[in-house]
PDB file of N, CA and C in Angstrom:
ATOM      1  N   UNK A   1     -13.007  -4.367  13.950  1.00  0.00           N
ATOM      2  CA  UNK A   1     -13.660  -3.616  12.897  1.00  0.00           C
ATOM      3  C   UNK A   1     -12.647  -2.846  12.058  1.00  0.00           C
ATOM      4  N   UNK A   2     -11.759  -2.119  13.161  1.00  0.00           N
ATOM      5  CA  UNK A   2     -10.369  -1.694  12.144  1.00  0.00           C
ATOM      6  C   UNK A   2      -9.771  -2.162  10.467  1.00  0.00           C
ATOM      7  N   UNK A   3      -9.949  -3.911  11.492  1.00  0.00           N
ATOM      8  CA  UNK A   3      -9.305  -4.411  10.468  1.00  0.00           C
ATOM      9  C   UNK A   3      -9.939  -4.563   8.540  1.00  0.00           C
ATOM     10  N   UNK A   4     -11.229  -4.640   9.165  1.00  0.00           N
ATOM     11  CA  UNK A   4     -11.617  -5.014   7.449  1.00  0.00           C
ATOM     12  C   UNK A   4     -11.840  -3.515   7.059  1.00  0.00           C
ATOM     13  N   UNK A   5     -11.796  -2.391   7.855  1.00  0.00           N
ATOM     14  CA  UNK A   5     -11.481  -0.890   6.846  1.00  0.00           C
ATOM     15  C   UNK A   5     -10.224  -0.857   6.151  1.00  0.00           C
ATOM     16  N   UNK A   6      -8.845  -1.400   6.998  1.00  0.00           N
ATOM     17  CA  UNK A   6      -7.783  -1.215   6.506  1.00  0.00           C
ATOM     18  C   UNK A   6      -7.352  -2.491   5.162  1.00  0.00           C
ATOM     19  N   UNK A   7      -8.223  -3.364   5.376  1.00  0.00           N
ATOM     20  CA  UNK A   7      -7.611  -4.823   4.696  1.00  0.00           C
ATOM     21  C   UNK A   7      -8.732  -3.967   3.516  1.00  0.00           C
ATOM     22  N   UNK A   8      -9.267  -3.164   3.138  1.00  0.00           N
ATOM     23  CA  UNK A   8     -10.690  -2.869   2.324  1.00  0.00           C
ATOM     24  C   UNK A   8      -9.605  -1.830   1.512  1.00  0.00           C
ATOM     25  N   UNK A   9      -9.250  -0.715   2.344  1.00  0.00           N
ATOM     26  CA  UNK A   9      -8.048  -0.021   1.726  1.00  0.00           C
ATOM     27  C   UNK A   9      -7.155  -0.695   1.052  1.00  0.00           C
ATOM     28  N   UNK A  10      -6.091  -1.844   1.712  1.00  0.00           N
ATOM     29  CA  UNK A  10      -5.386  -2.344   1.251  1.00  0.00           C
ATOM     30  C   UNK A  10      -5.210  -3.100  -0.337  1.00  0.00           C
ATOM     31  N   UNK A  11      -6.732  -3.341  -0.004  1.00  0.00           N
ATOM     32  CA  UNK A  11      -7.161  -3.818  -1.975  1.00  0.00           C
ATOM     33  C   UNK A  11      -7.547  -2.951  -2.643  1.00  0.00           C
ATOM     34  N   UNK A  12      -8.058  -2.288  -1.829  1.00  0.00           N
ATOM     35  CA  UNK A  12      -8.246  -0.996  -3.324  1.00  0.00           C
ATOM     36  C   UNK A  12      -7.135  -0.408  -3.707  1.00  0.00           C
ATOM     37  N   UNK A  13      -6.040  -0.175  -3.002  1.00  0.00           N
ATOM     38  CA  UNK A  13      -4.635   0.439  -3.561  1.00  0.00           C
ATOM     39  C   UNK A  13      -3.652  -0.754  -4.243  1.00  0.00           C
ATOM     40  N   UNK A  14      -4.057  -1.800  -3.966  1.00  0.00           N
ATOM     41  CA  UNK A  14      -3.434  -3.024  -4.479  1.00  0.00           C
ATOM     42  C   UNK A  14      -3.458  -3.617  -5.740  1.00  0.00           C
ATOM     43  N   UNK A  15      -5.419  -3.306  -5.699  1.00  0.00           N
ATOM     44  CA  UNK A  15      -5.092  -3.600  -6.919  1.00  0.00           C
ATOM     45  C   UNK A  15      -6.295  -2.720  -8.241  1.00  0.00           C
ATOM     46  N   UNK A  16      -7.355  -2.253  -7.103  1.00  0.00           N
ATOM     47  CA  UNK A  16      -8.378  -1.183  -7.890  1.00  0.00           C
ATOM     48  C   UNK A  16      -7.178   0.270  -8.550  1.00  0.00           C
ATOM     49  N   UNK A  17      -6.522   0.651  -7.984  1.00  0.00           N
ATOM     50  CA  UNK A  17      -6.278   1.878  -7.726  1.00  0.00           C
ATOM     51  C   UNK A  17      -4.548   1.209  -9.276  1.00  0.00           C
ATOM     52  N   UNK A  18      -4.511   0.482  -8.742  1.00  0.00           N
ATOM     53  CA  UNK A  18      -2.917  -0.231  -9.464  1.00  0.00           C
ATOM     54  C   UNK A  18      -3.132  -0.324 -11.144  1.00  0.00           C
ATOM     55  N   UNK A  19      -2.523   0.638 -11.666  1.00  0.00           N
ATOM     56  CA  UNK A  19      -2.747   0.517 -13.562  1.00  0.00           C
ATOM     57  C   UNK A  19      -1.648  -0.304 -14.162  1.00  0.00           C
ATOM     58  N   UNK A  20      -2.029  -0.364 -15.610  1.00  0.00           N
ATOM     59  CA  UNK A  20      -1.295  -1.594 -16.282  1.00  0.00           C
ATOM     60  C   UNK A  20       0.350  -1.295 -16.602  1.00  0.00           C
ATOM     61  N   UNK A  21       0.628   0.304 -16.058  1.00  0.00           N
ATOM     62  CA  UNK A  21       2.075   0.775 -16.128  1.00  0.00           C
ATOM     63  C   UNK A  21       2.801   0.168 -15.174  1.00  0.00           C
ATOM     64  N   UNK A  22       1.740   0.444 -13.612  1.00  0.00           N
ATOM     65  CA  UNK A  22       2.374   0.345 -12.732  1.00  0.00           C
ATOM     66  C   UNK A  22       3.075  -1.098 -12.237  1.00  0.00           C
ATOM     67  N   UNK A  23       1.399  -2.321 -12.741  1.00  0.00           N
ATOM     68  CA  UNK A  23       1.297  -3.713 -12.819  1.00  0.00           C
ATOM     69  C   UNK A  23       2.876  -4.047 -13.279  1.00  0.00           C
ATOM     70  N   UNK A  24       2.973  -3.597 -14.611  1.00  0.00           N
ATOM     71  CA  UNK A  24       4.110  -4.191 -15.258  1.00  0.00           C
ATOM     72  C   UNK A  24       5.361  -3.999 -14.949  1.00  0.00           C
ATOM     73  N   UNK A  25       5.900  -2.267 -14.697  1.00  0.00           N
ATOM     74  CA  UNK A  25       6.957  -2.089 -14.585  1.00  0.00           C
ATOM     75  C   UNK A  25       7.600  -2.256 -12.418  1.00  0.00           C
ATOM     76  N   UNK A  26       6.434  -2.250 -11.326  1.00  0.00           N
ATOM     77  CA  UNK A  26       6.840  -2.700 -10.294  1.00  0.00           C
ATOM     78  C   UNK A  26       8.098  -3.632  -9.828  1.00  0.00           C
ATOM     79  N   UNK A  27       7.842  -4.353 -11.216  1.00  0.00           N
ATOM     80  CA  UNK A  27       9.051  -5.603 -11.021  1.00  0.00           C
ATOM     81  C   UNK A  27      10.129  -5.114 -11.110  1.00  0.00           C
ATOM     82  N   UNK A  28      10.366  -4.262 -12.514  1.00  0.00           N
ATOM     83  CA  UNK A  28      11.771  -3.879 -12.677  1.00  0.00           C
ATOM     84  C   UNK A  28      12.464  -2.449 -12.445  1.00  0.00           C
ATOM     85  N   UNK A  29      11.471  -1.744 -12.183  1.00  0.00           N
ATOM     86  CA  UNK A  29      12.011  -0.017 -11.708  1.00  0.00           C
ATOM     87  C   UNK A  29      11.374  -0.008 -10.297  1.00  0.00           C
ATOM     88  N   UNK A  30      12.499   0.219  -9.332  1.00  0.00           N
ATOM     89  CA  UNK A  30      11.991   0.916  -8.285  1.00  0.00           C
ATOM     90  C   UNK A  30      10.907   1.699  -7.945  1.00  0.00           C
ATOM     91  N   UNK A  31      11.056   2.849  -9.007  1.00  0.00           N
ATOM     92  CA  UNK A  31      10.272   4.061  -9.012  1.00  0.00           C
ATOM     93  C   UNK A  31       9.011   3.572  -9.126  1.00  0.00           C
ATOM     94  N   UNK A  32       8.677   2.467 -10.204  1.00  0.00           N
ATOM     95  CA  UNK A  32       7.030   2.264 -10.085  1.00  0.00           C
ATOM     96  C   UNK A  32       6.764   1.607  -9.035  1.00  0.00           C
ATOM     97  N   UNK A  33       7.463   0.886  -8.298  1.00  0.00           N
ATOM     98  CA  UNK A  33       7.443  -0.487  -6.765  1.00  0.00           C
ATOM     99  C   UNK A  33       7.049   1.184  -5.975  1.00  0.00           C
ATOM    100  N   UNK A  34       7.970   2.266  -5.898  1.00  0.00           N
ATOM    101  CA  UNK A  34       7.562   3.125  -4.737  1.00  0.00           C
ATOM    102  C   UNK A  34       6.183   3.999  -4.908  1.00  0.00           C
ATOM    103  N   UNK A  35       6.106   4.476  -6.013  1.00  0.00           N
ATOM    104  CA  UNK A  35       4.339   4.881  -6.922  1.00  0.00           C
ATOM    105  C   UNK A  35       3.900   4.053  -5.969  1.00  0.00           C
ATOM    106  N   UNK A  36       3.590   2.348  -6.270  1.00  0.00           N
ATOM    107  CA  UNK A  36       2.742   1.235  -6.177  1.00  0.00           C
ATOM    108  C   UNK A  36       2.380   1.722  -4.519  1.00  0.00           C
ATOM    109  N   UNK A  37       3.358   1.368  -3.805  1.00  0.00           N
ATOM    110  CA  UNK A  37       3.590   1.495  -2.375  1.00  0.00           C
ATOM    111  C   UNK A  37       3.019   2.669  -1.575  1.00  0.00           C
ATOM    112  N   UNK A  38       3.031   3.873  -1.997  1.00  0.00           N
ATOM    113  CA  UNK A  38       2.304   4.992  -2.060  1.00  0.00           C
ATOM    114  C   UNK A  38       0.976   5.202  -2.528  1.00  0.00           C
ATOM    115  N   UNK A  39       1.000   4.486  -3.020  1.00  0.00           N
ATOM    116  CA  UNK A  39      -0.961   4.461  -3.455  1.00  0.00           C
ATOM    117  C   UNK A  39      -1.548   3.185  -2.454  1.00  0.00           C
ATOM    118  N   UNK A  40      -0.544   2.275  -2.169  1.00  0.00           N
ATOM    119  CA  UNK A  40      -1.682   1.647  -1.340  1.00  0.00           C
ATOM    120  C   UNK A  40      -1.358   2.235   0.127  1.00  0.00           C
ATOM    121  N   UNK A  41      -0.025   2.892   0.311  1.00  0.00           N
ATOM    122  CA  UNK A  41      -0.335   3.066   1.550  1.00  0.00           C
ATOM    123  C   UNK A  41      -1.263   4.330   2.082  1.00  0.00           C
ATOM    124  N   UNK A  42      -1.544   4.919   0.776  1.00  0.00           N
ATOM    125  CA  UNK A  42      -2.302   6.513   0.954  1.00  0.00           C
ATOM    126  C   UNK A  42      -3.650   6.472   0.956  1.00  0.00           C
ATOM    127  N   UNK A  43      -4.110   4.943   0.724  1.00  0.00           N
ATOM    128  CA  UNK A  43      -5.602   4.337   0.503  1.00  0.00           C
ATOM    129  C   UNK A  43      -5.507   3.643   1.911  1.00  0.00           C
ATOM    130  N   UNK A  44      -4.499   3.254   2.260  1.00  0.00           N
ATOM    131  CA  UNK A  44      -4.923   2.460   3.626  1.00  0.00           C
ATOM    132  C   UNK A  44      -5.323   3.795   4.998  1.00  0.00           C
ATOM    133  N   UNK A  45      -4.191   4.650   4.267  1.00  0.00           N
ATOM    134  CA  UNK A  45      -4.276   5.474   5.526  1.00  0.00           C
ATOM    135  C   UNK A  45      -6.007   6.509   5.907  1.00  0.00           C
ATOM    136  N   UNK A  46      -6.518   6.475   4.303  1.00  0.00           N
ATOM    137  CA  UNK A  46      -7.689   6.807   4.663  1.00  0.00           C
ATOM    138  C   UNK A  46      -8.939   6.398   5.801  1.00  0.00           C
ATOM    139  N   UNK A  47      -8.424   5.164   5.529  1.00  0.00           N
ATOM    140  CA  UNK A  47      -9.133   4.438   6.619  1.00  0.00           C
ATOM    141  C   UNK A  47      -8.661   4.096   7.692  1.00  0.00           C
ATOM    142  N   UNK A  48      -7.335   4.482   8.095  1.00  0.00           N
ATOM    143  CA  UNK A  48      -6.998   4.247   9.363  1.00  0.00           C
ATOM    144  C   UNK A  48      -7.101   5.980  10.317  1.00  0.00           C
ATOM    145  N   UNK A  49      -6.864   6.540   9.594  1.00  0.00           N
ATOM    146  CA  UNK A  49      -7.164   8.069  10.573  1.00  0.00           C
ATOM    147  C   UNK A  49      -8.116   8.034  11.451  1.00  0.00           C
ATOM    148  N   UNK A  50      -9.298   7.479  11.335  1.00  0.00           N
ATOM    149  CA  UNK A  50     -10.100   7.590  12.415  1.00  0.00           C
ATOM    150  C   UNK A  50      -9.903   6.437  13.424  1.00  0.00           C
ATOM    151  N   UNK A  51      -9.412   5.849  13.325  1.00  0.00           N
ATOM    152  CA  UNK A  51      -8.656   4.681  14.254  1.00  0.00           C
ATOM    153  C   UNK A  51      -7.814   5.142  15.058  1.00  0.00           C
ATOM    154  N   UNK A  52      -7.095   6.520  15.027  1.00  0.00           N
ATOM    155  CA  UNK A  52      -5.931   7.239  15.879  1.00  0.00           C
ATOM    156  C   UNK A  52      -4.576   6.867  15.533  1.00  0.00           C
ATOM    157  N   UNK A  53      -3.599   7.436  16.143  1.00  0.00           N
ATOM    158  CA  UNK A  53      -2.219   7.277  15.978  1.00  0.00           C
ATOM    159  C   UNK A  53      -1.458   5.659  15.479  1.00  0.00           C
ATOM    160  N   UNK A  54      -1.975   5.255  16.690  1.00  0.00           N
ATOM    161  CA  UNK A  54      -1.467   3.655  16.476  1.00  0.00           C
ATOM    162  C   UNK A  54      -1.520   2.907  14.903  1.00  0.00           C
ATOM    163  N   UNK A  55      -3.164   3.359  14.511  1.00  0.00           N
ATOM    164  CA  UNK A  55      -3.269   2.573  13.317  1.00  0.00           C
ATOM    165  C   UNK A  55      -2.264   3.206  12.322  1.00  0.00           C
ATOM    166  N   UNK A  56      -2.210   4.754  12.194  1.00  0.00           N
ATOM    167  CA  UNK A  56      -1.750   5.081  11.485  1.00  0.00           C
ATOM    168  C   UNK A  56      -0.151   4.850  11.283  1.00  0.00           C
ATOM    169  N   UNK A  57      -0.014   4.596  12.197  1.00  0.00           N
ATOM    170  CA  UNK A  57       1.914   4.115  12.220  1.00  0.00           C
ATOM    171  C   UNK A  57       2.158   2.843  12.153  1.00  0.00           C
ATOM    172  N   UNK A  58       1.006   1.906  12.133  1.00  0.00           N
ATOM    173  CA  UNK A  58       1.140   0.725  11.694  1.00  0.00           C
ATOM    174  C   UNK A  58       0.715   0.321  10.052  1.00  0.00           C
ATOM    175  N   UNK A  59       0.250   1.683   9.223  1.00  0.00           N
ATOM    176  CA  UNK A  59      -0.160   1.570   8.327  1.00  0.00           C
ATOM    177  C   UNK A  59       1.300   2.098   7.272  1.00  0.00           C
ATOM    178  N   UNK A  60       1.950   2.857   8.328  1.00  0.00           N
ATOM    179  CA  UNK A  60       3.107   3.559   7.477  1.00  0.00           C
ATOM    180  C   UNK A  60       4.406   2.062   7.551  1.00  0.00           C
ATOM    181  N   UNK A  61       4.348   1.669   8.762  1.00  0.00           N
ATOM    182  CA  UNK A  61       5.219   0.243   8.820  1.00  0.00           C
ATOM    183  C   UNK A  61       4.426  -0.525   7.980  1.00  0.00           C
ATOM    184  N   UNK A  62       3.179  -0.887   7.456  1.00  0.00           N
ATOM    185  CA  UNK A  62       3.183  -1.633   6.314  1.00  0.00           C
ATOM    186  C   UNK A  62       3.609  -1.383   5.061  1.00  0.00           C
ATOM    187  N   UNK A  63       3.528   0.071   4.765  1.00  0.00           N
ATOM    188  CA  UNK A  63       3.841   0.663   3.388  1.00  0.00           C
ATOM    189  C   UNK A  63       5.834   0.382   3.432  1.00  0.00           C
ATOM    190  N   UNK A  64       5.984   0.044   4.119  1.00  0.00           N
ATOM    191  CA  UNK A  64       7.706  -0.330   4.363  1.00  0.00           C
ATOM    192  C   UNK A  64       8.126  -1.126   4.148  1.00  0.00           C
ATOM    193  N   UNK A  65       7.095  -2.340   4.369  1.00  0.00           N
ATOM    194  CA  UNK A  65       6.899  -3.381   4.709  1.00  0.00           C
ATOM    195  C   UNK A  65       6.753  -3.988   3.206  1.00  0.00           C
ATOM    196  N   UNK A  66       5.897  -3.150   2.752  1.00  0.00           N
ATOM    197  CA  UNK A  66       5.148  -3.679   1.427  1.00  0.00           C
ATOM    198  C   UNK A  66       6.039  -3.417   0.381  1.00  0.00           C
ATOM    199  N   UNK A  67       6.960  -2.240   0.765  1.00  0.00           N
ATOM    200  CA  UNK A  67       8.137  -2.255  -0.809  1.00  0.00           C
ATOM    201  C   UNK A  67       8.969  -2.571  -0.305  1.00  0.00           C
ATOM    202  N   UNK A  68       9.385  -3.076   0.588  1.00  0.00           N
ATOM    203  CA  UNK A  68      11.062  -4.228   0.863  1.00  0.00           C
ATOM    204  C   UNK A  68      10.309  -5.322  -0.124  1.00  0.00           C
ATOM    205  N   UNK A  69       9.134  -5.919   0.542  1.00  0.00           N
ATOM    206  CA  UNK A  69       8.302  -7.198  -0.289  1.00  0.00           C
ATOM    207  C   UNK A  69       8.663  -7.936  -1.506  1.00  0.00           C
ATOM    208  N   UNK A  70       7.161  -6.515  -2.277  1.00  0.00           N
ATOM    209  CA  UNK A  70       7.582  -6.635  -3.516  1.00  0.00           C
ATOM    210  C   UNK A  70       9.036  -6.275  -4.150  1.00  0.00           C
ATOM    211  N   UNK A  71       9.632  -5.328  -3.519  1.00  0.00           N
ATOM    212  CA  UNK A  71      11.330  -5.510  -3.813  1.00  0.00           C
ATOM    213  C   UNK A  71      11.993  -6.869  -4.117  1.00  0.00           C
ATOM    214  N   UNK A  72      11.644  -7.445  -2.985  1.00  0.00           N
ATOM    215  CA  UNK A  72      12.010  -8.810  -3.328  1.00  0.00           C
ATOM    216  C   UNK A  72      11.693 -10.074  -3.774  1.00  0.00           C
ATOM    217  N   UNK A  73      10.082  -9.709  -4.526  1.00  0.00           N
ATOM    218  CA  UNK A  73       9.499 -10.416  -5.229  1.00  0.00           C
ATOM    219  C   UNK A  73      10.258 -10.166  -6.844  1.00  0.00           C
ATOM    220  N   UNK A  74      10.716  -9.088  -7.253  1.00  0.00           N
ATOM    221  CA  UNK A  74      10.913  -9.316  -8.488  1.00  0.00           C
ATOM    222  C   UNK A  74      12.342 -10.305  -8.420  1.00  0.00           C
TER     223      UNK A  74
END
């Protein structure tokens, strides 16, 4: 059940929550890739708090996870 709260977060910071500054410039400034990364990981974490510790430190290793990524998507 965890999972589709956090995968539910994960799109809303991905891409509900994600504006056409952030869309564009992710690729080429850091600074918007870490914005980006911070909004989804601050939407995931909503929904992992009541899940306890574990989720939540697996939500912060995704947000790590998620701007090495896209880091290396551009």
């Amino acid at each position: 059940m965890s999972f589709y709260y956090l995968l539910l977060g994960h799109l809303l910071g991905d891409f509900t929550f994600q504006t056409d500054n952030i869309a564009k410039y992710k690729s080429i400034q850091w600074k918007w890739n870490l914005l980006h990364t911070v909004i989804v990981t601050l939407s995931m974490l909503i929904f992992a708090i009541p899940f306890g510790q574990l989720a939540v430190f697996l939500v912060i290793i995704n947000g790590i996870l998620h701007f090495i990524i896209d880091s290396f998507k551009a």
